[in-house]
C-alpha atoms as a PDB file:
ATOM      1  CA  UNK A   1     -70.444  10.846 101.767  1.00  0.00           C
ATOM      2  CA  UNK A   2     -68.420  11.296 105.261  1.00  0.00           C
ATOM      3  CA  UNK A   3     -65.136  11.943 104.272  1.00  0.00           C
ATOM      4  CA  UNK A   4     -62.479   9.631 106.078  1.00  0.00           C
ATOM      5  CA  UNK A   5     -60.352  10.153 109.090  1.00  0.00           C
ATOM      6  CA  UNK A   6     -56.709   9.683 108.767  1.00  0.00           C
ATOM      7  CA  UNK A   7     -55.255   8.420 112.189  1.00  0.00           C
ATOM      8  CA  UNK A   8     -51.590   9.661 112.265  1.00  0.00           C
ATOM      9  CA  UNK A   9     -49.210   8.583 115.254  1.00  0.00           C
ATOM     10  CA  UNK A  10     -46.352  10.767 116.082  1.00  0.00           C
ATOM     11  CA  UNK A  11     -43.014   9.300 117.249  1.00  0.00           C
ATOM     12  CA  UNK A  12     -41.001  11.371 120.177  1.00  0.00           C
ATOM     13  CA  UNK A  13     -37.706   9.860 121.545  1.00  0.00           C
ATOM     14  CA  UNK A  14     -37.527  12.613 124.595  1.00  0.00           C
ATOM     15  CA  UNK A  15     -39.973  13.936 126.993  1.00  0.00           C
ATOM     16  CA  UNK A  16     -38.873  17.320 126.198  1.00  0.00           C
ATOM     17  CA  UNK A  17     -40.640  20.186 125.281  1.00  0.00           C
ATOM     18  CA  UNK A  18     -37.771  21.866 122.656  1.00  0.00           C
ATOM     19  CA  UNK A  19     -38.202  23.376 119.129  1.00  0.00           C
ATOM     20  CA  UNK A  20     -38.961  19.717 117.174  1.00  0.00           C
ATOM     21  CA  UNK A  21     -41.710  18.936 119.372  1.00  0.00           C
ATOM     22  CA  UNK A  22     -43.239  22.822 119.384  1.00  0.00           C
ATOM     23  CA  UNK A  23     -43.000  22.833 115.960  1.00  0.00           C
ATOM     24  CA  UNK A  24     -44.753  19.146 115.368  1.00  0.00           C
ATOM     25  CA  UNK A  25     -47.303  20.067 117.950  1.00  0.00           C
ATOM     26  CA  UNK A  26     -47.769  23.361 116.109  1.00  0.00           C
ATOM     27  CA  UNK A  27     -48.291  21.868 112.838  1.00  0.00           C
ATOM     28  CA  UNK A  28     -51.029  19.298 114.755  1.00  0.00           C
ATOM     29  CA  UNK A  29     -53.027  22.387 116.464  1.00  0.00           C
ATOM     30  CA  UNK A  30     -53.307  24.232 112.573  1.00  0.00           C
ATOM     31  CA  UNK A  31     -54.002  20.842 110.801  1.00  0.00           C
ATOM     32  CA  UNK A  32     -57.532  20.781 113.436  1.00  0.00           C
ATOM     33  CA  UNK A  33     -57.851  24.399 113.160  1.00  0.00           C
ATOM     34  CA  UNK A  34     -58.059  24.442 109.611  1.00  0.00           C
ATOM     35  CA  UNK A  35     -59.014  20.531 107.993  1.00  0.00           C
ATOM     36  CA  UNK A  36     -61.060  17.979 108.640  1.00  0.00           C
ATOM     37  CA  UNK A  37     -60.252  14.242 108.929  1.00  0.00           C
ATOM     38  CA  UNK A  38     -57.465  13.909 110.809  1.00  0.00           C
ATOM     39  CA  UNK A  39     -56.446  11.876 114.109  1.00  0.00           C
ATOM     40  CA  UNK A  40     -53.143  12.445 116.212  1.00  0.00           C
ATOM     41  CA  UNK A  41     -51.707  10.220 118.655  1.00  0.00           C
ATOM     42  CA  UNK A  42     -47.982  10.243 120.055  1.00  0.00           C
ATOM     43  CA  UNK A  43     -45.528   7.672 121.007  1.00  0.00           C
ATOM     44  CA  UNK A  44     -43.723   9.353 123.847  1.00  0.00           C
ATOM     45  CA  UNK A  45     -42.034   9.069 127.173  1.00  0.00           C
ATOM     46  CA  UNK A  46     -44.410   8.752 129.919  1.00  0.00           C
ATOM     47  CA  UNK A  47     -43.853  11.824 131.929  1.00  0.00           C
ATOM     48  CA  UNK A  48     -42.421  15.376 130.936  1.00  0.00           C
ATOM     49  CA  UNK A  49     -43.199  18.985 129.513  1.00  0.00           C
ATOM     50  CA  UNK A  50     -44.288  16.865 126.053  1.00  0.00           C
ATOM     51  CA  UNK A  51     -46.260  14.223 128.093  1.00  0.00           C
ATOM     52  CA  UNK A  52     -48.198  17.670 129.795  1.00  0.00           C
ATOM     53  CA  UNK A  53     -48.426  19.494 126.391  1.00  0.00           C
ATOM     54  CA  UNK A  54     -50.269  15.797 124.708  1.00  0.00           C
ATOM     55  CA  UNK A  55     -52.471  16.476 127.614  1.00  0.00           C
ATOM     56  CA  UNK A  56     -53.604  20.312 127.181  1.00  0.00           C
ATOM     57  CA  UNK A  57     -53.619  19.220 123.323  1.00  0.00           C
ATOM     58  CA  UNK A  58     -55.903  16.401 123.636  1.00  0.00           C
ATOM     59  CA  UNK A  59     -53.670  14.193 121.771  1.00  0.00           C
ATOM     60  CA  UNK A  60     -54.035  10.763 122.612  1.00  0.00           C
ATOM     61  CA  UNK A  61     -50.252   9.539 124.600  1.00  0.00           C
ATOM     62  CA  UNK A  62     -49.346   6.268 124.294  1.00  0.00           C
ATOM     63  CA  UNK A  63     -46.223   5.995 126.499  1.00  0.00           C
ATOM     64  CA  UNK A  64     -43.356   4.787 124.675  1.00  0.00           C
ATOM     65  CA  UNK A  65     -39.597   4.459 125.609  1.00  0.00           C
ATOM     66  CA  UNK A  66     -36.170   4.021 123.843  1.00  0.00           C
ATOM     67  CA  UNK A  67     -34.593   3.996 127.112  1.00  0.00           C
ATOM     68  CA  UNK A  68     -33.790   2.534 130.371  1.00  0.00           C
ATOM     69  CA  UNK A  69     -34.508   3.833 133.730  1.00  0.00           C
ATOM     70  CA  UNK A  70     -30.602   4.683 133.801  1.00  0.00           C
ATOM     71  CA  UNK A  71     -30.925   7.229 130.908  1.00  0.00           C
ATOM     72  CA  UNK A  72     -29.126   4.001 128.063  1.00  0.00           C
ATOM     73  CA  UNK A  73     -30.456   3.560 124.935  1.00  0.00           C
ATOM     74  CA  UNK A  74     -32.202  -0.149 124.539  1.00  0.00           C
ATOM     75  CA  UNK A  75     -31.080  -2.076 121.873  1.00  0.00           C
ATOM     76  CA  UNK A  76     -32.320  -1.346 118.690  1.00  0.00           C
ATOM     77  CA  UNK A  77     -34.056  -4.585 117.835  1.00  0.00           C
ATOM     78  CA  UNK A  78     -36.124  -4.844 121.172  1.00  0.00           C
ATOM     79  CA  UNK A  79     -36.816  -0.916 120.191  1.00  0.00           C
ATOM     80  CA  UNK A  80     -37.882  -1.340 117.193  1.00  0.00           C
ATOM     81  CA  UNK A  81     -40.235  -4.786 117.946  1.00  0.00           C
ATOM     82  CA  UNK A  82     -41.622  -2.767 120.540  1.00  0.00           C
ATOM     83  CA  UNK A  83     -42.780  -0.010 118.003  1.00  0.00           C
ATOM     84  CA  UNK A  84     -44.123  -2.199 115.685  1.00  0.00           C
ATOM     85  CA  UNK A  85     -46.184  -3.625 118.619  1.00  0.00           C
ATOM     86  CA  UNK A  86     -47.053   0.074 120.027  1.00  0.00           C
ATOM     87  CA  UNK A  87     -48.537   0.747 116.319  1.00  0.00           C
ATOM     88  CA  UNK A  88     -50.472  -1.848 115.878  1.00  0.00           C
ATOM     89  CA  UNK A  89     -53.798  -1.019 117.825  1.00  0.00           C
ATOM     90  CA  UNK A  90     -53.840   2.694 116.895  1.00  0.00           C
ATOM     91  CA  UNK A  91     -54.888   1.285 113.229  1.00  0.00           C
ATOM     92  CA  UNK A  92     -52.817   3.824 111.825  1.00  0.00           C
ATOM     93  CA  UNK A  93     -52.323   5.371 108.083  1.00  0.00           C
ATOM     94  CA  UNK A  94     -48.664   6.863 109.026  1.00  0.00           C
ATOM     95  CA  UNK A  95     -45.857   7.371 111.321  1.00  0.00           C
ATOM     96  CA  UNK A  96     -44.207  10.115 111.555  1.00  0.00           C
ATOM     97  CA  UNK A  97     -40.899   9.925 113.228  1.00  0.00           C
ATOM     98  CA  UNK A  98     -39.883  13.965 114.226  1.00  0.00           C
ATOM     99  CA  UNK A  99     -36.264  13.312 114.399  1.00  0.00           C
ATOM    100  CA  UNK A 100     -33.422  11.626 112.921  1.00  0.00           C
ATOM    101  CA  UNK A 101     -32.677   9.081 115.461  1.00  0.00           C
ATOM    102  CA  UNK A 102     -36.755   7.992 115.915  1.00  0.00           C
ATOM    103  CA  UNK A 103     -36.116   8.406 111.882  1.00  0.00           C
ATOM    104  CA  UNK A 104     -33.425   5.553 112.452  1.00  0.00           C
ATOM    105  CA  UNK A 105     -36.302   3.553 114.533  1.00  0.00           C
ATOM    106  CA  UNK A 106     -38.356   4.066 111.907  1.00  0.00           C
ATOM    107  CA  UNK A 107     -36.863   2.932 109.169  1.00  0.00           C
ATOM    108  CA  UNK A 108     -35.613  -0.366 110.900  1.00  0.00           C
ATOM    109  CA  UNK A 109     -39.206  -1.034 112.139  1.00  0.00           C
ATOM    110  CA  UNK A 110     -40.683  -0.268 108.598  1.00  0.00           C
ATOM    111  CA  UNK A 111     -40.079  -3.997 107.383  1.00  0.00           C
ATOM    112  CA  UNK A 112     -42.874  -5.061 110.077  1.00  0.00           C
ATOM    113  CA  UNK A 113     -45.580  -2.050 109.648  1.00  0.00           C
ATOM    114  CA  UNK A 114     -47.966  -2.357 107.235  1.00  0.00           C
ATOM    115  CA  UNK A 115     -48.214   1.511 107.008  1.00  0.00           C
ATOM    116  CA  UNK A 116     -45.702   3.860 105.301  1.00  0.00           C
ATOM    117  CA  UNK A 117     -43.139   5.622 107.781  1.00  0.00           C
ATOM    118  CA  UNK A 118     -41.842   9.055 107.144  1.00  0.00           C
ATOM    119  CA  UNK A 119     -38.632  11.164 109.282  1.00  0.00           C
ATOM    120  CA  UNK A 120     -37.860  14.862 110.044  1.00  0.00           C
ATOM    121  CA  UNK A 121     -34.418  15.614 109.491  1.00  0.00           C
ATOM    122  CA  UNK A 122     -34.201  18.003 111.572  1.00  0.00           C
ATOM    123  CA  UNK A 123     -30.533  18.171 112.755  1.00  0.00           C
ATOM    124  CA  UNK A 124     -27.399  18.182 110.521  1.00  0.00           C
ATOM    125  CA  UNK A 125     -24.823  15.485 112.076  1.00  0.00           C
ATOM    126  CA  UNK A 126     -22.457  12.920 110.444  1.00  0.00           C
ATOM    127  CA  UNK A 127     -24.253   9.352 110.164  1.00  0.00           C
ATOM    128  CA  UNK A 128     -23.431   6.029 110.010  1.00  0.00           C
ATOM    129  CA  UNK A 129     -23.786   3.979 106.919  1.00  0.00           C
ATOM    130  CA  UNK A 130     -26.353   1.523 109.561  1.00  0.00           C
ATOM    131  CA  UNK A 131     -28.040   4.749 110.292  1.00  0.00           C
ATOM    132  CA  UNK A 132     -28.490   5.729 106.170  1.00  0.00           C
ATOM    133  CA  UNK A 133     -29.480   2.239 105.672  1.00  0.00           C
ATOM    134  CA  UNK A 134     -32.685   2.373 108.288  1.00  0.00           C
ATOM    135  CA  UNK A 135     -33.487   5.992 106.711  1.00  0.00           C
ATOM    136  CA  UNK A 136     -33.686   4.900 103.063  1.00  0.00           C
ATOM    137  CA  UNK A 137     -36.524   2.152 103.979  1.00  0.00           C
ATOM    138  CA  UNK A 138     -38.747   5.074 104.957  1.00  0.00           C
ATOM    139  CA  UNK A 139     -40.902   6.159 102.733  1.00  0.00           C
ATOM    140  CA  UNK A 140     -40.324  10.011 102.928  1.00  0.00           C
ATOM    141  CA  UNK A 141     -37.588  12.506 104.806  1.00  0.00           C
ATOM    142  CA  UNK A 142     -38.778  15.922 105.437  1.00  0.00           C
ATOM    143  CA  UNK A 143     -35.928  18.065 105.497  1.00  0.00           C
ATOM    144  CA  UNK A 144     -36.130  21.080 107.552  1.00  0.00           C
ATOM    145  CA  UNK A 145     -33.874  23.150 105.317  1.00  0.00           C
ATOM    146  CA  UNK A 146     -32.095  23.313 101.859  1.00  0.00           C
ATOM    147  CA  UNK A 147     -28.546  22.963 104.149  1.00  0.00           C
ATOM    148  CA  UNK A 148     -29.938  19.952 105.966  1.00  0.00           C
ATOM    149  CA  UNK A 149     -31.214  18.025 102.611  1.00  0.00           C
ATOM    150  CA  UNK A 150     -28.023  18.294 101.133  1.00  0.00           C
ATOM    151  CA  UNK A 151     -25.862  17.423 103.706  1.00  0.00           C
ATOM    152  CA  UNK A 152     -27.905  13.741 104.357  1.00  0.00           C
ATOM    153  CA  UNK A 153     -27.939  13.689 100.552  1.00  0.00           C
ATOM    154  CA  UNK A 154     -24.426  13.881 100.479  1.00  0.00           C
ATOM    155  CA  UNK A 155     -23.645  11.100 102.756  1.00  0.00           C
ATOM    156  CA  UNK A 156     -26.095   9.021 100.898  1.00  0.00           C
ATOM    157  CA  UNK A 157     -29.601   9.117 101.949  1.00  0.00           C
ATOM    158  CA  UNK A 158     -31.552   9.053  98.460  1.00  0.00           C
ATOM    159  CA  UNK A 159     -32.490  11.968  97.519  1.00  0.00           C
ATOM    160  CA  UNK A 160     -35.973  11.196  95.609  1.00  0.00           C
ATOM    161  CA  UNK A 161     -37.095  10.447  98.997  1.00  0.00           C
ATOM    162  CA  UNK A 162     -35.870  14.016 100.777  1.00  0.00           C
ATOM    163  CA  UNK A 163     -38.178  16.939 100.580  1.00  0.00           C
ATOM    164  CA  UNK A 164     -38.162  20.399 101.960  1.00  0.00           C
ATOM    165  CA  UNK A 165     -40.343  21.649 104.608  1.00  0.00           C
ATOM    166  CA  UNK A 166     -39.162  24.910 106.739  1.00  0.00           C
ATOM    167  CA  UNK A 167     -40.132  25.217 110.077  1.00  0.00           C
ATOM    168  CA  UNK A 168     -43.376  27.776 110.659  1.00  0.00           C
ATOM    169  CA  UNK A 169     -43.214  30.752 112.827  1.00  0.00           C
ATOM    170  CA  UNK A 170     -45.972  31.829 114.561  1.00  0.00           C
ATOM    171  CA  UNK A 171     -45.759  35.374 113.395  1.00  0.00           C
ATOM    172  CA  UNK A 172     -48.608  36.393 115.908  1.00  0.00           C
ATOM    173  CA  UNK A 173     -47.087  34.921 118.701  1.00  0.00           C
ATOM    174  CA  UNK A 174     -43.722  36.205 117.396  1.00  0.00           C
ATOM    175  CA  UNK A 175     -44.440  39.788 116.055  1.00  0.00           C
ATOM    176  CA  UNK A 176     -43.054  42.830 116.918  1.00  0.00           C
ATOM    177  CA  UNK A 177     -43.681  44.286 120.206  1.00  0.00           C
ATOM    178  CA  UNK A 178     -43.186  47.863 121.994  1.00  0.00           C
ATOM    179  CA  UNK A 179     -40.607  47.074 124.483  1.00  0.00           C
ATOM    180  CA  UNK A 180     -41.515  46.816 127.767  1.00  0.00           C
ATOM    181  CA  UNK A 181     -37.599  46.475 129.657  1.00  0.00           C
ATOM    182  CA  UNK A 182     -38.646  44.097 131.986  1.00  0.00           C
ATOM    183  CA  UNK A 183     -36.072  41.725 130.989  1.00  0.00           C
ATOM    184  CA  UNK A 184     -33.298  44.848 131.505  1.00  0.00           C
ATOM    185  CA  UNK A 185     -35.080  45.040 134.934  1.00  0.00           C
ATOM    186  CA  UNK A 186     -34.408  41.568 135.857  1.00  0.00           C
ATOM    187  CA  UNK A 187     -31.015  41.505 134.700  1.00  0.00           C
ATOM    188  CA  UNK A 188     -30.101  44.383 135.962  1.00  0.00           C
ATOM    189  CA  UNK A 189     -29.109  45.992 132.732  1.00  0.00           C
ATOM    190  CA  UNK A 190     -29.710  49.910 132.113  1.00  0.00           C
ATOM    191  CA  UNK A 191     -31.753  51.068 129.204  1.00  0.00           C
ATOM    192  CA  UNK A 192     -28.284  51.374 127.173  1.00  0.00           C
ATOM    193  CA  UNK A 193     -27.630  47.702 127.151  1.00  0.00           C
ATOM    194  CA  UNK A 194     -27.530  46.470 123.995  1.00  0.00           C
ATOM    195  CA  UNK A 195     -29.078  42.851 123.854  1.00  0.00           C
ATOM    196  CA  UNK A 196     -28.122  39.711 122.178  1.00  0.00           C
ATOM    197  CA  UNK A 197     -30.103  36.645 122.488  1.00  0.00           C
ATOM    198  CA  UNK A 198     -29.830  32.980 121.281  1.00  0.00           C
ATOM    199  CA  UNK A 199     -32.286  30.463 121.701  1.00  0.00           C
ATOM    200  CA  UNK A 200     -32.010  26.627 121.839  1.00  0.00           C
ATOM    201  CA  UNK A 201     -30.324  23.557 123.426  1.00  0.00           C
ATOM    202  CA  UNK A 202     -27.131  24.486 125.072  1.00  0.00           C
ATOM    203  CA  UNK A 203     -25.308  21.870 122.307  1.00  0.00           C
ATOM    204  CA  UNK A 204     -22.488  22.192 119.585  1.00  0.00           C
ATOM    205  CA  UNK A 205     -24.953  21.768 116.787  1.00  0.00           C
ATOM    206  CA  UNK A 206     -26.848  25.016 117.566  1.00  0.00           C
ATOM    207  CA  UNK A 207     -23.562  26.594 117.575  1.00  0.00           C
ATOM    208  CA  UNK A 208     -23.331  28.953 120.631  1.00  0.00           C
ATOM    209  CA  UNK A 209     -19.837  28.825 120.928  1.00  0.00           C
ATOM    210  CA  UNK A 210     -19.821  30.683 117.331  1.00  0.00           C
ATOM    211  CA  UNK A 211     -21.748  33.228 119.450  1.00  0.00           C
ATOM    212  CA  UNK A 212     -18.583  33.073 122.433  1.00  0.00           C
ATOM    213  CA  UNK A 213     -16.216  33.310 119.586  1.00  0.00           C
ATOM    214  CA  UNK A 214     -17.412  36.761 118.398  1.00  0.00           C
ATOM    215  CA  UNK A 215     -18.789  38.370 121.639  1.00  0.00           C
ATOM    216  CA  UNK A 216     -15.014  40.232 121.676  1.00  0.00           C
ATOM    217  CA  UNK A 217     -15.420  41.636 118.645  1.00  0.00           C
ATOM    218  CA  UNK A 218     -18.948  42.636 119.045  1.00  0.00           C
ATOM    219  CA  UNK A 219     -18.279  44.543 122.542  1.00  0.00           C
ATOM    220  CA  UNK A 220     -15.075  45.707 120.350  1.00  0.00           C
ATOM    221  CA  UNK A 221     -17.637  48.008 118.316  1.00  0.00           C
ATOM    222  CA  UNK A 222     -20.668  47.993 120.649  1.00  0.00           C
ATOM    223  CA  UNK A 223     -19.246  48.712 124.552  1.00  0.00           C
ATOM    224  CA  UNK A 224     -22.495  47.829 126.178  1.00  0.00           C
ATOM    225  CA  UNK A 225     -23.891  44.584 124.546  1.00  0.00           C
ATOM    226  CA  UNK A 226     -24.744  41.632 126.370  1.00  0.00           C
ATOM    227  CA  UNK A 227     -25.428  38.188 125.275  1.00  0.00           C
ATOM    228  CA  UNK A 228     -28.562  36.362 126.729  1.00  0.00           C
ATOM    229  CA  UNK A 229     -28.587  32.252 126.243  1.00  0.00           C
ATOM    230  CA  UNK A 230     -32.134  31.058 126.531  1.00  0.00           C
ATOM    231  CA  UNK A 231     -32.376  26.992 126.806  1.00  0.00           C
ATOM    232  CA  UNK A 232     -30.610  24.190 128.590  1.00  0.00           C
ATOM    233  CA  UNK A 233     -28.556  21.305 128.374  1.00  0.00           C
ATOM    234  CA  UNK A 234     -29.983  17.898 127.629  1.00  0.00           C
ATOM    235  CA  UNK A 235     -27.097  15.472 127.089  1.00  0.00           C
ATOM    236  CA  UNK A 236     -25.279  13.915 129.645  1.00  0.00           C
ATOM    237  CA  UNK A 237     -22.631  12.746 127.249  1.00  0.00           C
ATOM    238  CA  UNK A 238     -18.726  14.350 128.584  1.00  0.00           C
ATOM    239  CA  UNK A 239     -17.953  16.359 125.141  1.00  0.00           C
ATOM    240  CA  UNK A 240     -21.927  17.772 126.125  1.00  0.00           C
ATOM    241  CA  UNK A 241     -20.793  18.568 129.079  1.00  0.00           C
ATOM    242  CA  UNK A 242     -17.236  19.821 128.248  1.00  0.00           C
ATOM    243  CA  UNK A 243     -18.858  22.140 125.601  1.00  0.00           C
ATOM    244  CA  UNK A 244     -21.274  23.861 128.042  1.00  0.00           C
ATOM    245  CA  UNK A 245     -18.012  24.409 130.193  1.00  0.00           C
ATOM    246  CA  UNK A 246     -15.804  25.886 127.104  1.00  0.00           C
ATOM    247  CA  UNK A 247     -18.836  28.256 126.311  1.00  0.00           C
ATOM    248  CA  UNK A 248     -18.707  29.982 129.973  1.00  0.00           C
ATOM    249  CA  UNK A 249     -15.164  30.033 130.021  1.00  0.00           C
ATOM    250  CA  UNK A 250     -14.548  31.403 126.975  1.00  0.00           C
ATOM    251  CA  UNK A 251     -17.008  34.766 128.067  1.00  0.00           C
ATOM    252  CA  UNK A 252     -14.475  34.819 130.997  1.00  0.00           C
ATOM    253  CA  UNK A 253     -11.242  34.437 129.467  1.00  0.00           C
ATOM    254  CA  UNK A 254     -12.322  37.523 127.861  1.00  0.00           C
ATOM    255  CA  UNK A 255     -13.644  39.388 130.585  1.00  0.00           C
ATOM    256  CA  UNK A 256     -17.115  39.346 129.568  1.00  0.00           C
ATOM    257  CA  UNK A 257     -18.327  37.112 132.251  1.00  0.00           C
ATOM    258  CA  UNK A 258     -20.760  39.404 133.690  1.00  0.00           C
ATOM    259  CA  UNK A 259     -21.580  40.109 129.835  1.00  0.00           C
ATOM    260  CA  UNK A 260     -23.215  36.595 129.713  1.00  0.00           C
ATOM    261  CA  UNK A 261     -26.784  35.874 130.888  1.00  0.00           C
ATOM    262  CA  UNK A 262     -27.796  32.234 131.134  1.00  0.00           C
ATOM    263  CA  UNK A 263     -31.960  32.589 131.329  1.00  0.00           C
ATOM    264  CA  UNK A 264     -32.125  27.989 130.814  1.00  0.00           C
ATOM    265  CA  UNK A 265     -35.530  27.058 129.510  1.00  0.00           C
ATOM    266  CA  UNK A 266     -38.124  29.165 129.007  1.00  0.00           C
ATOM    267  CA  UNK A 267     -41.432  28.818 128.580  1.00  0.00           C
ATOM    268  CA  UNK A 268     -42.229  32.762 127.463  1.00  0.00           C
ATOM    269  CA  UNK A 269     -39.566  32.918 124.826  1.00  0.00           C
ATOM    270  CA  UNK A 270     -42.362  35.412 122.404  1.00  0.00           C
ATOM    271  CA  UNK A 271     -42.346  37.750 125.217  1.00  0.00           C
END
């Protein structure tokens, strides 16, 4: 008896290639590694790092916006017909929304897709009771964390519907490696440097002014460290912006300017 294929369409709100996309698109590439009968296609912006890496993964991009040509957000109802409308042709048995906000989408969609919707939570920030509403209609949330799942839980999503999932890491692609210095070399730095690294959106939520807060302290004990930030800023919002600011100025303030190395985004972050 051939054993049936389960078509599963992936929703993306940026075209961004950042840890919530790696990790979906690493979960994808083991699923085919390792099972049979499955399908992936994505709902994504047309053009980007993510639209390149549906490409190289042969995953079937269906080009999907939640946003104008100016960067704004298009109201949710037009979104969220739009999905249901996107959907329907890729005769799928689940959607998988990989972030809170396409979560959102989702959930407000749900009441028109006759398919069940599940959400990531991927991100811990304060929602809006709209926003818990449009959650609790899907029919799963995959928390990435035990921090994350209580935190939604305790500003109401249900909690029958929350499970746990942790992130994978790669830990071939992410072992231990003899050291090579070339990243001393490029910055300069002499063997003695002691280096600190963070990696992810330049944001509050990933908390690298935490890191600006304690660098003093750090160099306090340890003379020659030096603090690498690996990743970019995405919003365009002003307290985005104003944050990124604060975070420089605060290495300078305490005359560690030329302590801080801003690498932006990588794409050979294992080596």
């Amino acid at each position: 008896m051939q054993k049936r294929v389960r078509q599963i369409v992936l929703l993306f709100e940026f075209g961004t290639l950042q840890g919530g996309e790696r990790s979906m698109l690493a979960v994808v590439q083991w699923l085919r590694a390792n099972t049979d009968g499955w399908r992936f296609a994505a709902l994504a912006p047309p053009t980007g790092l993510l639209a390149e890496a549906l490409a190289v993964a042969g995953i079937e991009h269906v080009p999907f916006c939640v946003r104008d040509e100016r960067g704004e957000r298009l109201p949710k109802e037009q979104v969220a017909s739009s999905l249901a409308t996107a959907v329907g042709p890729l005769r799928a048995d689940l959607l998988h929304a990989n972030s809170v906000a396409m979560g959102r989408l989702a959930g407000a969609a749900a009441p028109r897709l006759s398919l069940p919707t599940v959400a990531h939570l991927r991100d811990i920030v304060r929602l809006s009771r709209r926003a818990i509403e449009n959650l609790n209609q899907n029919r799963m949330l995959i928390a990435v964390s035990q921090a994350a799942r209580w935190f939604h839980v305790s500003q109401g999503v249900d909690e029958r519907k929350v499970r746990v999932l942790y992130n994978g890491v790669d830990c071939d692609r992410f072992r231990p490696r003899p050291a090579t210095g070339w990243l001393r070399r490029r910055l300069a730095l002499g063997a003695e440097a002691f280096l600190i690294g963070t990696v992810g959106q330049i944001c509050l939520r990933k908390g690298q002014d935490v890191l600006a807060r304690a660098a003093p302290k750090v160099v306090d004990r340890v003379p020659t460290a030096h603090f690498i930030l690996v990743g970019e800023r995405y919003s365009r919002k002003p307290e985005s912006r104003e944050f990124e600011r604060t975070l420089r100025e605060s290495f300078k303030r305490a005359g560690l300017g030329d302590h801080l190395h801003e690498l932006g985004y990588r794409q050979d972050v294992p080596q």
